[in-house]
C-alpha atoms as a PDB file:
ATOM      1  CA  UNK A   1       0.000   0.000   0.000  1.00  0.00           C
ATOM      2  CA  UNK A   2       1.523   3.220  -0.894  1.00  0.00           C
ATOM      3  CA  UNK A   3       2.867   5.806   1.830  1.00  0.00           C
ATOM      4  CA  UNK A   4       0.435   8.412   2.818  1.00  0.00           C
ATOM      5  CA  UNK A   5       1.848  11.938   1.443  1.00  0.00           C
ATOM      6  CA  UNK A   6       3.093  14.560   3.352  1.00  0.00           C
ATOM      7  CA  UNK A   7       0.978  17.760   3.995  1.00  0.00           C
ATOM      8  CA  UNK A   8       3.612  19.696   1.682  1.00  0.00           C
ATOM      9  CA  UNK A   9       3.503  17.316  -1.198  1.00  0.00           C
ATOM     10  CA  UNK A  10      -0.200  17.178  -0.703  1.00  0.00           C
ATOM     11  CA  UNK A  11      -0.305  21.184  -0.692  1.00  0.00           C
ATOM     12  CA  UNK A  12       1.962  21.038  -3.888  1.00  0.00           C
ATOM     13  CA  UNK A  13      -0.462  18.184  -5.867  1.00  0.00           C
ATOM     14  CA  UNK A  14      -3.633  20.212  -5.056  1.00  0.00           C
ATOM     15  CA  UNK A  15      -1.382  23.388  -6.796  1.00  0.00           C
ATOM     16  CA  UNK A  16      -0.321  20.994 -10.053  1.00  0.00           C
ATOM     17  CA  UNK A  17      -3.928  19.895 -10.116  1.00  0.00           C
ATOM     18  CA  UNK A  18      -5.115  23.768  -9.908  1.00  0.00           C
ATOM     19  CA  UNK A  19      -2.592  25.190 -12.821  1.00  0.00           C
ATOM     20  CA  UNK A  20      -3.952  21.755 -14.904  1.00  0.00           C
ATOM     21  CA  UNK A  21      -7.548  22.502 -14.530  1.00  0.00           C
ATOM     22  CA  UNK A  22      -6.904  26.177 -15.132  1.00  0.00           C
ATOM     23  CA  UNK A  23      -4.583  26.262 -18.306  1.00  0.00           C
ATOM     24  CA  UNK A  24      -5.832  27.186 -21.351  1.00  0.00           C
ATOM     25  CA  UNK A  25      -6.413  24.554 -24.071  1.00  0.00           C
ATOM     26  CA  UNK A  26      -3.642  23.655 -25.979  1.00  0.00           C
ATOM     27  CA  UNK A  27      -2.668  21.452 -28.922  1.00  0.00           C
ATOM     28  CA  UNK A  28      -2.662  18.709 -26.503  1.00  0.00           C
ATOM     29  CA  UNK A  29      -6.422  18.994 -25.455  1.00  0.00           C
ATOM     30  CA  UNK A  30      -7.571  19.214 -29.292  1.00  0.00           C
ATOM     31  CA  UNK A  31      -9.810  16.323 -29.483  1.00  0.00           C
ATOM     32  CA  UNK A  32      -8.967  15.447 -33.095  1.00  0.00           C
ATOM     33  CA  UNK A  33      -5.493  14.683 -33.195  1.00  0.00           C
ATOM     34  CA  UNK A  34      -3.064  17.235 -34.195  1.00  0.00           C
ATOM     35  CA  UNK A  35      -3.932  20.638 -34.509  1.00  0.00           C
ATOM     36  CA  UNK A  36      -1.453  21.446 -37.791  1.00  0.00           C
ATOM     37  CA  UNK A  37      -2.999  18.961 -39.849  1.00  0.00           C
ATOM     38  CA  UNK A  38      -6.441  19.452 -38.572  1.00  0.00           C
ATOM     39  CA  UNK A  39      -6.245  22.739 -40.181  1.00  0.00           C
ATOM     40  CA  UNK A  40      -4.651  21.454 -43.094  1.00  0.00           C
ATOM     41  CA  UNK A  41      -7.275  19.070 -43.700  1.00  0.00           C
ATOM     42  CA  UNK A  42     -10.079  21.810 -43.115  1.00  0.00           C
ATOM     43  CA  UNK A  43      -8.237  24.228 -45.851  1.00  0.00           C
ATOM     44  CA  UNK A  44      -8.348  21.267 -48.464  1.00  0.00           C
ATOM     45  CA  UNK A  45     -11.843  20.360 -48.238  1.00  0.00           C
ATOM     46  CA  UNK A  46     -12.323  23.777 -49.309  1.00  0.00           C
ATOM     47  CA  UNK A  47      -9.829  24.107 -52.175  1.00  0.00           C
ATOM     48  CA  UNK A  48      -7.793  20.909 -53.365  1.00  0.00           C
ATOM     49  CA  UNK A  49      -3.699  21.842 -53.961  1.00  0.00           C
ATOM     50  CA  UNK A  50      -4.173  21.987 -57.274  1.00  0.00           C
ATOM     51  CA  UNK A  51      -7.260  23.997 -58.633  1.00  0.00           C
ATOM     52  CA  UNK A  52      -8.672  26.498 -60.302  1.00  0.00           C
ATOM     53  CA  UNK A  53     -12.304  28.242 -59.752  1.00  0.00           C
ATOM     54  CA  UNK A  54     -14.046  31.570 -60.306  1.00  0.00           C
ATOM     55  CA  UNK A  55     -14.556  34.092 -58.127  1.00  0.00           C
ATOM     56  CA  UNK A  56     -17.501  36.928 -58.237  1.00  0.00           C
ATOM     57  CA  UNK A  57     -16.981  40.037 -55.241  1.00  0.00           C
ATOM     58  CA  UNK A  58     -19.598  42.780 -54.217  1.00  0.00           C
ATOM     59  CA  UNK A  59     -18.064  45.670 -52.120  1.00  0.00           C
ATOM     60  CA  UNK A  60     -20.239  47.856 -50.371  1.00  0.00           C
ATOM     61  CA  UNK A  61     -19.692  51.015 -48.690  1.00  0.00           C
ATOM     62  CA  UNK A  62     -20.686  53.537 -45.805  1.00  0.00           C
ATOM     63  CA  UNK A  63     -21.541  55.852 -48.563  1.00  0.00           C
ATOM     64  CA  UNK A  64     -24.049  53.611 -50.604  1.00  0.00           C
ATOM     65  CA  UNK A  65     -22.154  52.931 -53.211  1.00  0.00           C
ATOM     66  CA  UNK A  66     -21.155  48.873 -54.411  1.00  0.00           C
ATOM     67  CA  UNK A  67     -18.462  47.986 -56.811  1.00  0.00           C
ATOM     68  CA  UNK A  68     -18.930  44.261 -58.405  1.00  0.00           C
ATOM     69  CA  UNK A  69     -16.599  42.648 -60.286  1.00  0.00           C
ATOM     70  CA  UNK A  70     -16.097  38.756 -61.327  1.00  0.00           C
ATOM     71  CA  UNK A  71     -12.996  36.949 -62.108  1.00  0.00           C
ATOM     72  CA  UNK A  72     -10.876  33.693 -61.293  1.00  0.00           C
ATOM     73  CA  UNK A  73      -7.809  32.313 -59.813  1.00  0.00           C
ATOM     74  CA  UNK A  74      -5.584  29.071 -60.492  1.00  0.00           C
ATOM     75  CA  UNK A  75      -3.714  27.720 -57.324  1.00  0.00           C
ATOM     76  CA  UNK A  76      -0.473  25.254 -57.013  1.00  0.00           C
ATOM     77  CA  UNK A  77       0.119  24.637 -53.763  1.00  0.00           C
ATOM     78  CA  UNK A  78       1.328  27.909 -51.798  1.00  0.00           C
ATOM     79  CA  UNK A  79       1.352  29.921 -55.518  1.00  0.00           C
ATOM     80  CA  UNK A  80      -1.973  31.501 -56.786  1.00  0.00           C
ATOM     81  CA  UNK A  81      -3.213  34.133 -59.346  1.00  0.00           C
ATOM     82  CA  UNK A  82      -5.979  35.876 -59.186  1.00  0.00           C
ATOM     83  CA  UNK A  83      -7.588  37.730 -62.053  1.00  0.00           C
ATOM     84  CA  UNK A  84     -10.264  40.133 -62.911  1.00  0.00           C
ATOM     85  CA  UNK A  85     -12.656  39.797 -65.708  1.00  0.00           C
ATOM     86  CA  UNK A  86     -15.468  42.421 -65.360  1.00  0.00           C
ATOM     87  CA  UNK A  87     -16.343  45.121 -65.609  1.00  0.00           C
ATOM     88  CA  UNK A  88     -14.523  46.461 -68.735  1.00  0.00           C
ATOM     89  CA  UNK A  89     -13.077  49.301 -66.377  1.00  0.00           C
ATOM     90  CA  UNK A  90     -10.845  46.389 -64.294  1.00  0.00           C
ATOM     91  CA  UNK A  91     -10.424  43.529 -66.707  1.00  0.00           C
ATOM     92  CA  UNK A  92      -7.238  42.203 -66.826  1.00  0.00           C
ATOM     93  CA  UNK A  93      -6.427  43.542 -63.108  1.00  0.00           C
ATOM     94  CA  UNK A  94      -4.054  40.578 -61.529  1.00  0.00           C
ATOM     95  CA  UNK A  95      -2.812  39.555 -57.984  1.00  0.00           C
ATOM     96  CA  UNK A  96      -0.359  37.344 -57.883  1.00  0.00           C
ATOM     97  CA  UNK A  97       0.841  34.845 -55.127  1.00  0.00           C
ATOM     98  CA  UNK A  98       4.240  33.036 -55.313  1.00  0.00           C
ATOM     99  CA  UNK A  99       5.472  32.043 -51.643  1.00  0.00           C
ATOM    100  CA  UNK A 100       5.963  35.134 -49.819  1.00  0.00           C
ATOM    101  CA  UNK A 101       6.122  37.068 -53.042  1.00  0.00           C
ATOM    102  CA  UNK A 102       2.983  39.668 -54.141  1.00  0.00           C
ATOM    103  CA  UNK A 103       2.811  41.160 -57.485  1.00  0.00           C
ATOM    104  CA  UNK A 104       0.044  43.031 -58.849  1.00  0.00           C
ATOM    105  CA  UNK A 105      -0.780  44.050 -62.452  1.00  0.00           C
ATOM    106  CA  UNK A 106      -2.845  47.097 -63.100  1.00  0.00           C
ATOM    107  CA  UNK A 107      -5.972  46.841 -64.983  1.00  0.00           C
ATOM    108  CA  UNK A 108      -5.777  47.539 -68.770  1.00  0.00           C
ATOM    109  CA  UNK A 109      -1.631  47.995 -69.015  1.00  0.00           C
ATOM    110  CA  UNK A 110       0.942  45.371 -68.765  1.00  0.00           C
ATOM    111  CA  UNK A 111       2.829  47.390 -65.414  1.00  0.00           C
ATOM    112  CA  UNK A 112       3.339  45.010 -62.790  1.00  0.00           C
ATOM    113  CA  UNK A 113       4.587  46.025 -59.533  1.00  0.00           C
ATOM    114  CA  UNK A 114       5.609  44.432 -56.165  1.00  0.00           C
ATOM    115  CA  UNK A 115       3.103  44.816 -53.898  1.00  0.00           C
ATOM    116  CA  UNK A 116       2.479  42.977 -49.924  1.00  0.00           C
ATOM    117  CA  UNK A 117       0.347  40.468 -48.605  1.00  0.00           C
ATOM    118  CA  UNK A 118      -0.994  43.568 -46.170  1.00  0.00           C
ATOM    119  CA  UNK A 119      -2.118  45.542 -49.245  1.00  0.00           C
ATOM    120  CA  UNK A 120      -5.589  45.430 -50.727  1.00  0.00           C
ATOM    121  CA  UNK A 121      -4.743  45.787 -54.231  1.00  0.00           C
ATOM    122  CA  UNK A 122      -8.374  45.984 -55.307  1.00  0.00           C
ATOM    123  CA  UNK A 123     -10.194  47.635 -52.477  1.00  0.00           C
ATOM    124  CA  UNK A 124     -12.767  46.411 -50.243  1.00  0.00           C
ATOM    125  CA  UNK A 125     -12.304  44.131 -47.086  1.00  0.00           C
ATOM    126  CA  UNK A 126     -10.153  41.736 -48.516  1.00  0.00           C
ATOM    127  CA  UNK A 127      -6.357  42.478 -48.349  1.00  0.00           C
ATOM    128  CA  UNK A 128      -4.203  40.737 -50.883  1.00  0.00           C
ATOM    129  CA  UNK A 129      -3.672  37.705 -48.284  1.00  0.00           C
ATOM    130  CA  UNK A 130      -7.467  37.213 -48.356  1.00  0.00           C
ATOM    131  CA  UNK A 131      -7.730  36.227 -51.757  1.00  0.00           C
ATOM    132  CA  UNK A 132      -4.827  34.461 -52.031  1.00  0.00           C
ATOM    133  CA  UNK A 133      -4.483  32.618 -48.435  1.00  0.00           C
ATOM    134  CA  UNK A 134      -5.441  28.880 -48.989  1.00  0.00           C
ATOM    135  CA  UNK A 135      -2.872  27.124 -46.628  1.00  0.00           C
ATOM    136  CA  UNK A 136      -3.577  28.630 -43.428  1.00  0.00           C
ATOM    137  CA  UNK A 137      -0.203  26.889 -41.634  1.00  0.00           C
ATOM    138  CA  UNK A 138       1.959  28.751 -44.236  1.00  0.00           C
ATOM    139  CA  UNK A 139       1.218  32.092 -42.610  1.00  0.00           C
ATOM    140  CA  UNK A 140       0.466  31.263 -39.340  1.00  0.00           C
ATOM    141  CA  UNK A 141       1.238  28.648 -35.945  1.00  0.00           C
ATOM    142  CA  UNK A 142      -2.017  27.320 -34.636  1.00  0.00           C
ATOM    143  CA  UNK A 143      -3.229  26.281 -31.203  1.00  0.00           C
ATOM    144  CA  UNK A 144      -6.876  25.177 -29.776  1.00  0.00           C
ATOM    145  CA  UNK A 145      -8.945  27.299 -27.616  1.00  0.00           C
ATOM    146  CA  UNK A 146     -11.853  24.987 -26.997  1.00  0.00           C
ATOM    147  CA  UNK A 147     -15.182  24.518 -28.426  1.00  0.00           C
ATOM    148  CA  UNK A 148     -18.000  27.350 -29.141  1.00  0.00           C
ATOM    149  CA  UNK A 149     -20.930  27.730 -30.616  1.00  0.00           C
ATOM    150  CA  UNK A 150     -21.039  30.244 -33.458  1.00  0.00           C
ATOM    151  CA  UNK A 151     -24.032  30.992 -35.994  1.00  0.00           C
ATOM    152  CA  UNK A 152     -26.035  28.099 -34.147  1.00  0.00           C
ATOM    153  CA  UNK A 153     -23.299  25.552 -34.643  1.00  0.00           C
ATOM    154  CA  UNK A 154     -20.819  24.100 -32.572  1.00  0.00           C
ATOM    155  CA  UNK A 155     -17.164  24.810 -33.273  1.00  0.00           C
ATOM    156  CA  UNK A 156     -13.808  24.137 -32.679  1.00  0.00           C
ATOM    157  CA  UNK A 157     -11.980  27.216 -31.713  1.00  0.00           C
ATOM    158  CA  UNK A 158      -8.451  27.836 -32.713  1.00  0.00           C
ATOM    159  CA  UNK A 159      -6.129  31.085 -32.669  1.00  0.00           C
ATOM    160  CA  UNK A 160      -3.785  31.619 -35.399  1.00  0.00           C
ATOM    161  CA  UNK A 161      -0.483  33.604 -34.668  1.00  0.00           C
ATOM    162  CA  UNK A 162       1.466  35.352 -37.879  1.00  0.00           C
ATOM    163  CA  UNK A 163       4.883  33.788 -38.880  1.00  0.00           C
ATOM    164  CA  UNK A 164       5.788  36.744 -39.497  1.00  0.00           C
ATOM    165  CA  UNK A 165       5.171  40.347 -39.294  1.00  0.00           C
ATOM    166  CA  UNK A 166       4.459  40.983 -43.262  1.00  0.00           C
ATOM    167  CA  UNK A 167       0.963  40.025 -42.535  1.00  0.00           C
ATOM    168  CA  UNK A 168      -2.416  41.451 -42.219  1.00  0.00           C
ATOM    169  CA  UNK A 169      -3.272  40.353 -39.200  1.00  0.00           C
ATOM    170  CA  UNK A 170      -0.762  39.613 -36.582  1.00  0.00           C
ATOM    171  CA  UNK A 171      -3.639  37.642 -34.910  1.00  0.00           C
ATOM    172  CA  UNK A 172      -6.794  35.845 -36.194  1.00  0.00           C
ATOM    173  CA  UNK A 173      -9.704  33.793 -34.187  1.00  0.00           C
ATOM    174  CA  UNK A 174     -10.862  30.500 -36.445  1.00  0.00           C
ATOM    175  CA  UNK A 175     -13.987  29.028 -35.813  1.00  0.00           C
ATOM    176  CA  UNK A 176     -14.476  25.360 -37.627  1.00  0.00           C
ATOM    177  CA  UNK A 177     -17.591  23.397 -37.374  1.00  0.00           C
ATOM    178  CA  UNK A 178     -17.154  20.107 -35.310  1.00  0.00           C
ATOM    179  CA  UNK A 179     -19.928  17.992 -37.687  1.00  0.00           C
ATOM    180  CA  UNK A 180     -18.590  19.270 -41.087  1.00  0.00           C
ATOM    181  CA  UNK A 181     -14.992  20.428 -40.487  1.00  0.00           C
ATOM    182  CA  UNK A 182     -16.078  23.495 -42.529  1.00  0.00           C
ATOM    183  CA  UNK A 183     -14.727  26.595 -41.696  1.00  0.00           C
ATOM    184  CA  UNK A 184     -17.775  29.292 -40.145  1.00  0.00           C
ATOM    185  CA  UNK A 185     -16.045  32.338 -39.222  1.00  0.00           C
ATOM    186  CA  UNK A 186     -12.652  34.434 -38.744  1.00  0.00           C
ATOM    187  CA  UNK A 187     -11.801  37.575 -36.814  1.00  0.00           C
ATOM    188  CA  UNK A 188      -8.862  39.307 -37.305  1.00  0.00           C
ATOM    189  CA  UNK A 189      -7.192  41.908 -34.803  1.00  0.00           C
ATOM    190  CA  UNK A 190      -4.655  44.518 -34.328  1.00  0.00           C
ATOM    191  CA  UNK A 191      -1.853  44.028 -32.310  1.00  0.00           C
ATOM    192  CA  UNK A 192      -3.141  45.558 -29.340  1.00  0.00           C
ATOM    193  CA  UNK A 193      -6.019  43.208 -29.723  1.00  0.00           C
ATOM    194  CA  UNK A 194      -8.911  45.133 -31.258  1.00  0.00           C
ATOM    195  CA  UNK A 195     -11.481  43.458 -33.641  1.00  0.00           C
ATOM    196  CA  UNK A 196     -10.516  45.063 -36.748  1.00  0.00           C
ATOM    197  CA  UNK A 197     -12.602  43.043 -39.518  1.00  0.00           C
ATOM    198  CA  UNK A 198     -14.454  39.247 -39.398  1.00  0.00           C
ATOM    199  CA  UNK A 199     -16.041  37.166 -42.073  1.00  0.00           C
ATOM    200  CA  UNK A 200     -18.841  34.526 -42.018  1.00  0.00           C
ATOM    201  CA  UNK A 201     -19.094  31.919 -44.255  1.00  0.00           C
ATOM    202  CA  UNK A 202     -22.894  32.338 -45.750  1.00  0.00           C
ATOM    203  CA  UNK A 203     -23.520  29.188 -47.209  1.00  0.00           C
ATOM    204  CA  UNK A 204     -21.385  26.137 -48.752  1.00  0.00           C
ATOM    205  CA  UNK A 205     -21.872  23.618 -51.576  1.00  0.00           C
ATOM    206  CA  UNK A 206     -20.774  20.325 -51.324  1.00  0.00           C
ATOM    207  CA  UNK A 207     -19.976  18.025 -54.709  1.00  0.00           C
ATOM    208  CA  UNK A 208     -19.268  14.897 -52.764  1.00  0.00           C
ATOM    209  CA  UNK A 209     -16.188  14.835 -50.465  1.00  0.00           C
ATOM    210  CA  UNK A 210     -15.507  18.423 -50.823  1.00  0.00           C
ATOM    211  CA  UNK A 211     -16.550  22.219 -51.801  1.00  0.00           C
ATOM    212  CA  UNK A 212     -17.762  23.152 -54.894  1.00  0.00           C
ATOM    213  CA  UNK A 213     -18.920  26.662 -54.218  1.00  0.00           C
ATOM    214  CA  UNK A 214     -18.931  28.597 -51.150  1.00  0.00           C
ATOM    215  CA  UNK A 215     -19.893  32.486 -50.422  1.00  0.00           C
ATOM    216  CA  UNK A 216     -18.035  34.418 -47.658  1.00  0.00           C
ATOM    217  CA  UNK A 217     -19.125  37.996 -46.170  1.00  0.00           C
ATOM    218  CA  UNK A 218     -16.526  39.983 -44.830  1.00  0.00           C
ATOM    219  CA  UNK A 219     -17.430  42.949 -42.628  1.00  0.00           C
ATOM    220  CA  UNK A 220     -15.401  46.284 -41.083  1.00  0.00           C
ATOM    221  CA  UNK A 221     -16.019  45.760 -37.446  1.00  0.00           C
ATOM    222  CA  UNK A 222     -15.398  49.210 -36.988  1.00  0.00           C
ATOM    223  CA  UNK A 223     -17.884  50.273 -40.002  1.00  0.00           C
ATOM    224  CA  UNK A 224     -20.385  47.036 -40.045  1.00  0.00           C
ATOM    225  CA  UNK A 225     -21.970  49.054 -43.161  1.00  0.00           C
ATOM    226  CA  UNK A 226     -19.045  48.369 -44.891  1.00  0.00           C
ATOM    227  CA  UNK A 227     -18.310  44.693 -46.377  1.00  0.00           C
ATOM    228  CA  UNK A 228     -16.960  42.767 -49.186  1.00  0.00           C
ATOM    229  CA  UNK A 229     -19.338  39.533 -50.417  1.00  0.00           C
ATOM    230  CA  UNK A 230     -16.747  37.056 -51.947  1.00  0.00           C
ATOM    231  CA  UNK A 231     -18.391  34.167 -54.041  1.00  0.00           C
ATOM    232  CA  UNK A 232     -15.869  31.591 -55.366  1.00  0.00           C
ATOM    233  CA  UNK A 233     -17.917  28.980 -57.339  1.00  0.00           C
ATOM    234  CA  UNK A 234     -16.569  25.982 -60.261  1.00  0.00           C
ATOM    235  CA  UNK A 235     -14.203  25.417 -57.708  1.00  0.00           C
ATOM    236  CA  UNK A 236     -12.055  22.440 -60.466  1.00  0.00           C
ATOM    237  CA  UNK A 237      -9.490  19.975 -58.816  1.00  0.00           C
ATOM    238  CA  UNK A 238      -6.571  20.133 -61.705  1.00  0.00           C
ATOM    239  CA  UNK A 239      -3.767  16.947 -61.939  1.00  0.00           C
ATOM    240  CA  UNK A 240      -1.337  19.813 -62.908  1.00  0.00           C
ATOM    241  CA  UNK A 241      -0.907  23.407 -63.055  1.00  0.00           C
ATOM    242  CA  UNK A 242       1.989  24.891 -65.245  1.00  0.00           C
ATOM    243  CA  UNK A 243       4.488  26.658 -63.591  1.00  0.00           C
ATOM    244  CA  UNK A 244       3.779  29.794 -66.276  1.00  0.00           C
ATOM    245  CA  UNK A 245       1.247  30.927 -64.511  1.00  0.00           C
ATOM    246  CA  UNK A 246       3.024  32.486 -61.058  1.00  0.00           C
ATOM    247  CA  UNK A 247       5.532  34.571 -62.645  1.00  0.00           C
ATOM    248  CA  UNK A 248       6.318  37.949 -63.327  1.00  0.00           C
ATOM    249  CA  UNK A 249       6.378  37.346 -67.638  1.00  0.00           C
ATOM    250  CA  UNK A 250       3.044  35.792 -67.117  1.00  0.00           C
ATOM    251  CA  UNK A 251       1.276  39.064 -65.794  1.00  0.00           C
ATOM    252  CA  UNK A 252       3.548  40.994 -67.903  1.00  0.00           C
ATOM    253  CA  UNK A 253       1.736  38.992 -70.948  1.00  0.00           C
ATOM    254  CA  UNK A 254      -1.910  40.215 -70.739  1.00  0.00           C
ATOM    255  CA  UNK A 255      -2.787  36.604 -71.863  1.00  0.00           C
ATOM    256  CA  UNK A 256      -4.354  35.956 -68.711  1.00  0.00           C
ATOM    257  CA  UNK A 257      -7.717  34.066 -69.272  1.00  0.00           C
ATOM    258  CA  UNK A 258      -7.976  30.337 -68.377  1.00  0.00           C
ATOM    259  CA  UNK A 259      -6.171  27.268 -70.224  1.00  0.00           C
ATOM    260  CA  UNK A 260      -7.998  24.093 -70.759  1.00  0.00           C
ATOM    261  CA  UNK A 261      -5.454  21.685 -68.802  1.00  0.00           C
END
C-alpha cells in the first residue's frame, strides 16, 4: 500500500492539479489529433492543392455605393493568381501569389509592380492575403482554444499567430464546425487586440467529399456598413498546373484568361 503523502507534497499536488484545470487549451487537449494537420485538412476540403475556380466580389460602402466585379484564380500549392474579368473598367487587373512574393498588375496595361500580402490591391475588405491565403499553416502557428458555438453551430476554436510580421493580421480567431470540419467564421485583430474586420461563411456547396462553391461575407467591425461579399464557385481539382502561370512574364503577358489543362 503506498505511503500516505506529506501535507507539503499534498499542498503542492492540489497546486499541479489547480494550474492543470486552469490552463488554457492547448494542442494537446484538441480532441482530433493534431492541430497542424487538422487545419490542413479543413483548408483542403475547401480548395484541393491543385485547382482552379471563379470568383464573383460585391463591395459595399458607408456611402451607398457597391463595386462588383467577377474573375478567377488558379492555385499550385502555396502559388496563386488571381484575375479580374469584369467590368470592362478592371479587366485584366491581376494579384499574384508566389510564396511570400505579391505582385500586382494594373488593370488595362501590362505594369506590374511588387506589392504585400498587407495591401488590398483591389479595395474592399479583402487584403491581398485574403484572396490568395489557402494554406492557413503557411502564414500562421495554430493552437486550440476549446469549443464554441457560433451561428447556431458548434465549433472548434483555434487562434492563429502570424509567422511573421508581413501580414495582415498579426492575430486571427478561427472558428471550424465540429460535424462538417467546414470553416464558419474568422476575426482578425490589431496588435493591441482590437477586432478590426471578421467574415462569415454564408452558405457552402458540397460536390461529394468536398466544396464546390462557397460564399463568404466579410465585414469592417469598426464600419459594419461596410463589407466585401466574396463568391468563389466551379471550384475544379486540376492533376497539374503549369508553372507559367506564377511569374512575373506571365502578368507581364496580358494573356491571362484560363487554359484548358
Amino acid at each position: 500500500m503506498p505511503e500516505a503523502l506529506s501535507r507539503p507534497a499534498l499542498a503542492l499536488l492540489s497546486l499541479a492539479l489547480l494550474a492543470f484545470a486552469s490552463r488554457p487549451a492547448s494542442a494537446q487537449d484538441f480532441p482530433e489529433g493534431e492541430v497542424s494537420a487538422y487545419i490542413e485538412a479543413a483548408d483542403a476540403l475547401v480548395l484541393p492543392l491543385n485547382c482552379k475556380a471563379r470568383m464573383s466580389m460585391t463591395d459595399t460602402f458607408a456611402s451607398g455605393e457597391d463595386k462588383a466585379s467577377e474573375g478567377f484564380f488558379i492555385r499550385k500549392d502555396n502559388k496563386v493568381v488571381f484575375v479580374n474579368t469584369a467590368p470592362a473598367s478592371q479587366k485584366n487587373f491581376a494579384l499574384m501569389r508566389n510564396e511570400d512574393l505579391f505582385y500586382q498588375r494594373f488593370a488595362n496595361t501590362n505594369k506590374v509592380v511588387k506589392t504585400s500580402a498587407t495591401a488590398s490591391s483591389r479595395g474592399g475588405e479583402t487584403s491581398n492575403l485574403d484572396l490568395t491565403r489557402f494554406n492557413t499553416t503557411l502564414d500562421y502557428t495554430v493552437s486550440y482554444l476549446g469549443r464554441e458555438t457560433v451561428e447556431g453551430k458548434d465549433c472548434y476554436k483555434f487562434e492563429l499567430k502570424a509567422r511573421n510580421r508581413k501580414l495582415a493580421y498579426g492575430l486571427v480567431h478561427a472558428w471550424v464546425e465540429v460535424a462538417t470540419h467546414l470553416q464558419v467564421k474568422r476575426s482578425f485583430f490589431a496588435v493591441a487586440g482590437k477586432e478590426l474586420k471578421y467574415y462569415l461563411v454564408r452558405s457552402v456547396t458540397m460536390r461529394g467529399n468536398r466544396v464546390a462553391a462557397m460564399d463568404i461575407q466579410y465585414v469592417d467591425a469598426l464600419k459594419p456598413e461596410e463589407t466585401s461579399r466574396l463568391k468563389m464557385f466551379d471550384i475544379t481539382p486540376l492533376k497539374n498546373v503549369p508553372a507559367q502561370f506564377f511569374t512575373k512574364e506571365y502578368l507581364e503577358s496580358g494573356r491571362l484568361y484560363p487554359y484548358d489543362f
